[in-house]
N, C-alpha and C. Protein backbone atom coordinates (compact mmCIF):
# COMPACT_ATOMS: atom_id res chain seq x y z
N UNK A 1 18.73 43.58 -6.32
CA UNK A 1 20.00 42.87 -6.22
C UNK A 1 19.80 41.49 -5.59
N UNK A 2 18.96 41.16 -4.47
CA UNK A 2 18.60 40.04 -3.89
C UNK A 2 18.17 38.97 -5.06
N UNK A 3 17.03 39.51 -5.90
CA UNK A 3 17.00 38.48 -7.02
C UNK A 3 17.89 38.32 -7.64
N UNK A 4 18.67 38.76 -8.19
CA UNK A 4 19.59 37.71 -8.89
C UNK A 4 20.44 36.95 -8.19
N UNK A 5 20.26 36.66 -7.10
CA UNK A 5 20.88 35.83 -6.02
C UNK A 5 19.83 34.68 -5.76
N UNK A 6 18.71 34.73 -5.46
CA UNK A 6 17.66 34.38 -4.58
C UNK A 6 16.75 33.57 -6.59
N UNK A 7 16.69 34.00 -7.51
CA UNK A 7 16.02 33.18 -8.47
C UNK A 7 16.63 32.27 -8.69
N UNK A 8 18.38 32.30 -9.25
CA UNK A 8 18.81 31.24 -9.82
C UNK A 8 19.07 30.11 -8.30
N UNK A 9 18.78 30.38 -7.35
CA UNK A 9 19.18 29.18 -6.57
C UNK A 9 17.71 29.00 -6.59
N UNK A 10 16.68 29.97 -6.52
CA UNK A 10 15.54 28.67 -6.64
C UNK A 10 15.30 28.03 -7.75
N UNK A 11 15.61 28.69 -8.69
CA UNK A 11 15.58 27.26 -9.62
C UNK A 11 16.46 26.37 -9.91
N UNK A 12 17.84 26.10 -9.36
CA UNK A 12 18.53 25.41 -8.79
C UNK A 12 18.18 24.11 -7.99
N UNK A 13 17.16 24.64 -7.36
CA UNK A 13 16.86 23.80 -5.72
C UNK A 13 15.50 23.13 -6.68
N UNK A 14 14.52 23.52 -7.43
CA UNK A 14 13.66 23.22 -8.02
C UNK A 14 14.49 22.00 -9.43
N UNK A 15 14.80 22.34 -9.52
CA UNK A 15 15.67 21.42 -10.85
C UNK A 15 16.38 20.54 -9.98
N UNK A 16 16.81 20.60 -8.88
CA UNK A 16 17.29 19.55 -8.06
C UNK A 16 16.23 18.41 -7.21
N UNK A 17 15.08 19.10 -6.82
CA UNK A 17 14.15 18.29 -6.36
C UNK A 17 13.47 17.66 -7.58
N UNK A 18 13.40 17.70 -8.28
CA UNK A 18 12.90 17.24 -9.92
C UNK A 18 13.52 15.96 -10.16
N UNK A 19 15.05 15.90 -10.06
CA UNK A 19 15.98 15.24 -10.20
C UNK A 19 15.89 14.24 -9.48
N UNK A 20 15.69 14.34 -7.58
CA UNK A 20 15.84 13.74 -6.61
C UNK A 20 14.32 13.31 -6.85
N UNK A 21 13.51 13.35 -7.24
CA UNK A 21 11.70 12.85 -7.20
C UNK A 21 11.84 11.69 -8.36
N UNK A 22 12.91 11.90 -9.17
CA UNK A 22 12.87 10.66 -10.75
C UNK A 22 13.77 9.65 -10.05
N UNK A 23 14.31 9.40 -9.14
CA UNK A 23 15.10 8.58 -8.57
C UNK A 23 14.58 8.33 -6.88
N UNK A 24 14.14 8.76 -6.00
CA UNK A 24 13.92 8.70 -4.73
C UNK A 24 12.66 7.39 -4.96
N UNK A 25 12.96 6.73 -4.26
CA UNK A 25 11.33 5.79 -3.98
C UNK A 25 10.42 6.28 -3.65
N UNK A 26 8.99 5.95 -4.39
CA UNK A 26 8.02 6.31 -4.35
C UNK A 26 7.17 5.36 -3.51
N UNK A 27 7.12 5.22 -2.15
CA UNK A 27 6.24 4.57 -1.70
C UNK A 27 6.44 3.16 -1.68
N UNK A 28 5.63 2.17 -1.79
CA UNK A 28 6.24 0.93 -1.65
C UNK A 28 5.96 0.02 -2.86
N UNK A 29 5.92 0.68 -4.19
CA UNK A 29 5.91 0.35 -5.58
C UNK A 29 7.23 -0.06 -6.01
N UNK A 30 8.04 -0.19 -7.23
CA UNK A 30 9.04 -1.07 -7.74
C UNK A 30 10.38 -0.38 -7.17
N UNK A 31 11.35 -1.06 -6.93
CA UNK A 31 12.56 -0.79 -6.79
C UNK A 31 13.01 0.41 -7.65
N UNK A 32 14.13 1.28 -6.88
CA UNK A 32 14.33 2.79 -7.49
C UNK A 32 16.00 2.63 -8.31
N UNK A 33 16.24 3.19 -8.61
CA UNK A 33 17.57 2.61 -9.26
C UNK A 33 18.70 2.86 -7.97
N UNK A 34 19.90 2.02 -8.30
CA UNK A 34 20.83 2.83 -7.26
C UNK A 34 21.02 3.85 -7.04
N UNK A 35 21.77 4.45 -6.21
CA UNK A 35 22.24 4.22 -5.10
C UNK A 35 21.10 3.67 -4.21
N UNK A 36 19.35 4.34 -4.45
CA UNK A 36 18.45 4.78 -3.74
C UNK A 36 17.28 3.87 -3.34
N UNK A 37 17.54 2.68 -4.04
CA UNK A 37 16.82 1.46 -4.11
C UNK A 37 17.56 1.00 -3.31
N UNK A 38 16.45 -0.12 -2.74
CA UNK A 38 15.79 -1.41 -1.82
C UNK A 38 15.15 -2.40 -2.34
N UNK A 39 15.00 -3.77 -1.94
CA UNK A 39 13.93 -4.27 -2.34
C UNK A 39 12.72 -3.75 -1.38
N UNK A 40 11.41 -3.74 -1.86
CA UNK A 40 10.43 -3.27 -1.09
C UNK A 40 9.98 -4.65 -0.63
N UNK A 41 9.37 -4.29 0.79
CA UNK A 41 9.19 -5.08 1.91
C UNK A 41 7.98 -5.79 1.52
N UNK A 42 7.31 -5.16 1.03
CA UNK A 42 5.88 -6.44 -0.07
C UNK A 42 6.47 -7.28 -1.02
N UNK A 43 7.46 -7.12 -1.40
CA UNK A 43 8.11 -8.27 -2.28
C UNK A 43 8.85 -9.05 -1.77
N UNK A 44 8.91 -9.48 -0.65
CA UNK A 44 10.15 -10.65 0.51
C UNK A 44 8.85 -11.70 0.15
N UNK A 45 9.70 -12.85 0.36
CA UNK A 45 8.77 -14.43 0.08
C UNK A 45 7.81 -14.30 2.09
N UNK A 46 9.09 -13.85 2.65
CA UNK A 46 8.06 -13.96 4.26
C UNK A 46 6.38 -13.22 4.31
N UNK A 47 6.94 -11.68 3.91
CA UNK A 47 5.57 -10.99 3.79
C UNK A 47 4.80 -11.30 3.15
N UNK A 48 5.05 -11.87 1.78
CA UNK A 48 4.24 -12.09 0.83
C UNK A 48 3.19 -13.39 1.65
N UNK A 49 3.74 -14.53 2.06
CA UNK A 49 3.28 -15.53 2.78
C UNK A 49 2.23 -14.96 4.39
N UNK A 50 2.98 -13.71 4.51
CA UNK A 50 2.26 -13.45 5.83
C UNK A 50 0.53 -12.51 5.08
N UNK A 51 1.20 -12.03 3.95
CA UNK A 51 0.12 -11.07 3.60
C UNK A 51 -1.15 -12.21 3.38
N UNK A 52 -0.87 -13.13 2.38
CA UNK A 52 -2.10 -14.23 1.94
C UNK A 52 -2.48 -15.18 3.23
N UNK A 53 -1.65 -15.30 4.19
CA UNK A 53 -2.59 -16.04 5.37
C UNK A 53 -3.48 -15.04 5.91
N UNK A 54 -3.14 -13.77 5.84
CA UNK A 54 -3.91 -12.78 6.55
C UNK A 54 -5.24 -12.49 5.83
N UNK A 55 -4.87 -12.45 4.51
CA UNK A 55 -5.84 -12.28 3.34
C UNK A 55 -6.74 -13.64 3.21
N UNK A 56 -6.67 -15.03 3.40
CA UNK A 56 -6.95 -16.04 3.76
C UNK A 56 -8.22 -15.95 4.95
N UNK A 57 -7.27 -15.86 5.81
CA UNK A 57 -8.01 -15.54 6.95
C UNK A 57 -9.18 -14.40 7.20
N UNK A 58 -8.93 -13.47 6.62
CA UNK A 58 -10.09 -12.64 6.66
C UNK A 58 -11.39 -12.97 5.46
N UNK A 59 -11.05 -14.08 4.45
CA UNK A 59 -11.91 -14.42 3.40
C UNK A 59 -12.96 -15.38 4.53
N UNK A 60 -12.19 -16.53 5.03
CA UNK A 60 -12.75 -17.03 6.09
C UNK A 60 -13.80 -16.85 7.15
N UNK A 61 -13.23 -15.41 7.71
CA UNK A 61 -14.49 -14.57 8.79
C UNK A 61 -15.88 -14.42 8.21
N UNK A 62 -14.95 -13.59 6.64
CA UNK A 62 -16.10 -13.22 6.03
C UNK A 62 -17.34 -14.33 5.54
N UNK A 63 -17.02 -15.36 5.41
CA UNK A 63 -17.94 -16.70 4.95
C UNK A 63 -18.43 -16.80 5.99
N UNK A 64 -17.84 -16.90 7.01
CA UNK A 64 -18.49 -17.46 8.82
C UNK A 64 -19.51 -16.40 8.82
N UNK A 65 -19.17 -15.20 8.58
CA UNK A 65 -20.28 -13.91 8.75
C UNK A 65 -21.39 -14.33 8.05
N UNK A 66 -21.05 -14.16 7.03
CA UNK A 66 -22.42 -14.43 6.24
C UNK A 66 -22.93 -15.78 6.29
N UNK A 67 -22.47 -16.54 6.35
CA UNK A 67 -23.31 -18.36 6.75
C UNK A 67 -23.94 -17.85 7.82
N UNK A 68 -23.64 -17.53 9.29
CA UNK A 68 -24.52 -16.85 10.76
C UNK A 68 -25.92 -15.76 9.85
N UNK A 69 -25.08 -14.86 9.15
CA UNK A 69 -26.79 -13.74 8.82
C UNK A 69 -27.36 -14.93 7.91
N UNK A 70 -26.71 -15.86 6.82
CA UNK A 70 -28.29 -16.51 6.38
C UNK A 70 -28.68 -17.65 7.55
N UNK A 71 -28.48 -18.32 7.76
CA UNK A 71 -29.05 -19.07 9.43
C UNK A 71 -29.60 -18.32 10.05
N UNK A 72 -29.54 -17.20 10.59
CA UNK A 72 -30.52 -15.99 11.38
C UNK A 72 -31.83 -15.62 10.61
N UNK A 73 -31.67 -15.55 9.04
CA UNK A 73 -32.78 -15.23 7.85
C UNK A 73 -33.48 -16.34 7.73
N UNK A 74 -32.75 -17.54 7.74
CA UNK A 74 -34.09 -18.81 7.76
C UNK A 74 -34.26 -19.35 8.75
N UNK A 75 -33.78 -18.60 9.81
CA UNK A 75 -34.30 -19.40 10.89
C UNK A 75 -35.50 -18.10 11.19
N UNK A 76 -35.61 -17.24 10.88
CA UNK A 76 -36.77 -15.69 11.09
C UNK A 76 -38.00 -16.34 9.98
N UNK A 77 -37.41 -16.70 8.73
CA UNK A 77 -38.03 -17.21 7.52
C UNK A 77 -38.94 -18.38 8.43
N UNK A 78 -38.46 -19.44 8.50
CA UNK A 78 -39.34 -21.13 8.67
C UNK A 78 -38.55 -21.13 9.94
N UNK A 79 -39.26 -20.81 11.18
CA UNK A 79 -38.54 -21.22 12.69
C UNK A 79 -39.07 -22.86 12.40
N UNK A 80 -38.07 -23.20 13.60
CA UNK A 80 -37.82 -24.44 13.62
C UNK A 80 -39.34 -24.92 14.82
N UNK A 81 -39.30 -26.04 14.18
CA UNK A 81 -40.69 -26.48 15.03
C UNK A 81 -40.24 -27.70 16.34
């Protein structure tokens, strides 16, 4: 007797989370339709500007890094006289 109580609401609740997963935002990929959509916070002109100075900036280190290890390699290579 419990099952026929207890199946059709789980598949109820299963056909409802189905429903709520084709519409709920997924993470911080494209806008969801209404009600349930936002713009996502990687798409503002601020972040976007904050993301590429950051991305900028770490291209930067990385050149400084490696210019120091080859200067360390030729200076091990031909020391300076």
């Amino acid at each position: 007797m419990l099952d026929r109580l207890y199946l059709p609401f789980l598949a109820l609740a299963a056909a409802a989370a189905v429903a709520l997963a084709l519409v709920w935002p997924q993470g911080l990929g494209d806008r969801s339709p209404a009600p349930f959509g936002h713009t996502p916070v990687q798409r503002t002109a601020a972040v976007q500007a904050a993301m590429k100075r950051e991305h900028e900036a770490a291209m930067q280190r990385t050149d400084q890094a490696r210019e120091a290890v080859r200067n360390i390699q030729n200076q091990a290579l031909a020391p300076s006289q």
